[in-house]
C-alpha atoms as a PDB file:
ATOM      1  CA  UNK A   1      87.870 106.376  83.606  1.00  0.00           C
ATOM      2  CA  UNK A   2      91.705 107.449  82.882  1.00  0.00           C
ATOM      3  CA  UNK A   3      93.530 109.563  85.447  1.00  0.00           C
ATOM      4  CA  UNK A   4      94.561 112.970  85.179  1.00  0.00           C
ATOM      5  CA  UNK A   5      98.262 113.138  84.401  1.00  0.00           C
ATOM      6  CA  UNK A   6      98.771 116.407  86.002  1.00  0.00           C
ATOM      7  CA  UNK A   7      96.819 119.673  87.257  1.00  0.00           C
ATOM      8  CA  UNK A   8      98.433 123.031  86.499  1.00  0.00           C
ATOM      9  CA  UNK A   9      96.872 126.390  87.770  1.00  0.00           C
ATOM     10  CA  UNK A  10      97.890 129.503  85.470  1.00  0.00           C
ATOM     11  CA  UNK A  11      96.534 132.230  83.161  1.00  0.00           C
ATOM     12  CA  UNK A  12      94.176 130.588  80.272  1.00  0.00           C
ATOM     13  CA  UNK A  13      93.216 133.300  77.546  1.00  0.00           C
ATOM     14  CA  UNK A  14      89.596 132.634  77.183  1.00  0.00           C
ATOM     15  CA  UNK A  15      88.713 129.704  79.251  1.00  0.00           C
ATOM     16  CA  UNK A  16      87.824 128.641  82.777  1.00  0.00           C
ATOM     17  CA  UNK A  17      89.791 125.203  82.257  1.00  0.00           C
ATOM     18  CA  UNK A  18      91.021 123.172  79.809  1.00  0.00           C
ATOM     19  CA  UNK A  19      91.272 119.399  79.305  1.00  0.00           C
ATOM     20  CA  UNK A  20      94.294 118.062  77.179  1.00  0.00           C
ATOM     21  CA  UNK A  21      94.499 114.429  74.997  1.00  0.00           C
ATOM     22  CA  UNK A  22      97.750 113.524  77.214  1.00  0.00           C
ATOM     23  CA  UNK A  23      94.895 113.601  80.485  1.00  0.00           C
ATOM     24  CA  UNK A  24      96.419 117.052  81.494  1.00  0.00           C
ATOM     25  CA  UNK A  25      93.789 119.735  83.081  1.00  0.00           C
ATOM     26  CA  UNK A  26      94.530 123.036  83.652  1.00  0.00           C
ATOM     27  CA  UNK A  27      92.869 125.484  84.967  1.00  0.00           C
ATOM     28  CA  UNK A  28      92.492 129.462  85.050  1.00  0.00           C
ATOM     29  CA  UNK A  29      93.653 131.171  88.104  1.00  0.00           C
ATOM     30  CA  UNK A  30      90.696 132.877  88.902  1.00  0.00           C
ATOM     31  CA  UNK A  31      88.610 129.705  88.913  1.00  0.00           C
ATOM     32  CA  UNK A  32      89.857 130.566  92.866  1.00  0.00           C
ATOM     33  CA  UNK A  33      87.526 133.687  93.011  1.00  0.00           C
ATOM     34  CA  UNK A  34      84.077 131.330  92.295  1.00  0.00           C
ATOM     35  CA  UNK A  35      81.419 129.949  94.715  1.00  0.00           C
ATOM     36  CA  UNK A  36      83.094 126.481  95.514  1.00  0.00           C
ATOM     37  CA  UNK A  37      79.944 125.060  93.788  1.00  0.00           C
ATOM     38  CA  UNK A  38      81.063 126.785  90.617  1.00  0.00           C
ATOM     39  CA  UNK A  39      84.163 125.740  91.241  1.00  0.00           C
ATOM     40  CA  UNK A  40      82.856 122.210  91.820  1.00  0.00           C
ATOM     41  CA  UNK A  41      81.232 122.658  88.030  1.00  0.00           C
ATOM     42  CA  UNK A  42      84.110 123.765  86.645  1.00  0.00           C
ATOM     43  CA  UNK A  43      86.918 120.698  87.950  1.00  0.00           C
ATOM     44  CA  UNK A  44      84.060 117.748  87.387  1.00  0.00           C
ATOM     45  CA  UNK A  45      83.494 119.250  83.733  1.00  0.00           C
ATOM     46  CA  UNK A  46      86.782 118.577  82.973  1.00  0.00           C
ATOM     47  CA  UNK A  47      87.109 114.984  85.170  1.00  0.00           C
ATOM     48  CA  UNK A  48      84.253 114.037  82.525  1.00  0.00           C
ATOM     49  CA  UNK A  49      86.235 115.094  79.895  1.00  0.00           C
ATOM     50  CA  UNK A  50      88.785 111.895  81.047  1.00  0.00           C
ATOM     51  CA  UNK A  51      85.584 109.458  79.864  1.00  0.00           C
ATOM     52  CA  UNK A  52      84.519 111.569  77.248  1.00  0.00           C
ATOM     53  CA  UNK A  53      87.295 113.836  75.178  1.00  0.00           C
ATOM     54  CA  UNK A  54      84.526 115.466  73.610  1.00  0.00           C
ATOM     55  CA  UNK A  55      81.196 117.261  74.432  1.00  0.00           C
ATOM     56  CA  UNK A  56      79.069 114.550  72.955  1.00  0.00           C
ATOM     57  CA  UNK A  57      75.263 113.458  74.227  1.00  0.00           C
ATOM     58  CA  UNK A  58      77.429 111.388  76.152  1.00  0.00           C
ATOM     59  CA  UNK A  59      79.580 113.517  77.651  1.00  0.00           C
ATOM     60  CA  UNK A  60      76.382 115.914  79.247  1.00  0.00           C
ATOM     61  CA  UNK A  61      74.831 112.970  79.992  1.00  0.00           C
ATOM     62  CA  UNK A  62      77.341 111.768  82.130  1.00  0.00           C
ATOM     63  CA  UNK A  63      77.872 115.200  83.931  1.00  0.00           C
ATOM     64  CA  UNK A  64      74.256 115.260  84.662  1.00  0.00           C
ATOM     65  CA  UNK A  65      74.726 112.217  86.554  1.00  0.00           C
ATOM     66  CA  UNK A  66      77.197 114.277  88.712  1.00  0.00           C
ATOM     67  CA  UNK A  67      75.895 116.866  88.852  1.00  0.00           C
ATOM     68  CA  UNK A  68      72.031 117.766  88.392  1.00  0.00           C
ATOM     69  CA  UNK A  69      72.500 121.202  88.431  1.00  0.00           C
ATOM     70  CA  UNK A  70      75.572 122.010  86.267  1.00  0.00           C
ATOM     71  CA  UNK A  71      73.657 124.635  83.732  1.00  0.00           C
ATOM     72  CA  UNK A  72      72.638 126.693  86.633  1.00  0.00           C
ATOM     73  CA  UNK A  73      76.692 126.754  87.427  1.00  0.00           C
ATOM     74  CA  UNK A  74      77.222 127.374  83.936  1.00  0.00           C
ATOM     75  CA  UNK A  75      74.891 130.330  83.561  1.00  0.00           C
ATOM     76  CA  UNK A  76      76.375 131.641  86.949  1.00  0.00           C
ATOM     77  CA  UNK A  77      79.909 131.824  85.126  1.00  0.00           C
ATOM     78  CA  UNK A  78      78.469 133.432  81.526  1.00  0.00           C
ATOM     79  CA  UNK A  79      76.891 136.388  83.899  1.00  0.00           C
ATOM     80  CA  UNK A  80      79.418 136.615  86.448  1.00  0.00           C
ATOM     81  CA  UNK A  81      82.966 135.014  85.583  1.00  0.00           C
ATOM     82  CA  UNK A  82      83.939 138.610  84.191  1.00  0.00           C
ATOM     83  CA  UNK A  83      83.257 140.265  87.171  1.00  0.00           C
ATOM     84  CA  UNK A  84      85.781 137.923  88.739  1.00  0.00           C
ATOM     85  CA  UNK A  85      89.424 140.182  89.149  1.00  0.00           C
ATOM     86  CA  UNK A  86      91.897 141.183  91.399  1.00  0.00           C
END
């Protein structure tokens, strides 16, 4: 699996975190506010993203692997990420 090239922490639009060609991952700031297991979600999605650019079977597959319960992390961000502000 390729490294990460670097990690930056700022204000992302519409995302949580994004995963770029060049192995850089950034994240949105308020990723801070989550559970740490959501957090947890949130950094290994992208780590798997350094295997698999892509959201292929492969790609779920492999997150599965890292984590079991990633949907239930998932759904935890659709009904509560917007309730995450300062």
């Amino acid at each position: 699996m390729a490294k990460p090239t670097s990690f930056k922490v700022f204000e992302l639009k519409n995302r949580w975190a994004s995963w770029s060609p060049n192995n850089k991952l950034n994240f949105h700031w308020k990723c801070v506010m989550a559970p740490v297991l959501v957090l947890d979600y949130i950094i290994t999605h992208e780590m798997v993203h350094l295997k698999y650019p892509n959201h292929s079977a492969e790609f779920w597959n492999e997150l599965g692997k890292k984590m079991p319960n990633f949907r239930e992390h998932e759904n935890w961000l659709k009904t509560n990420g917007v309730k995450m502000s300062l």
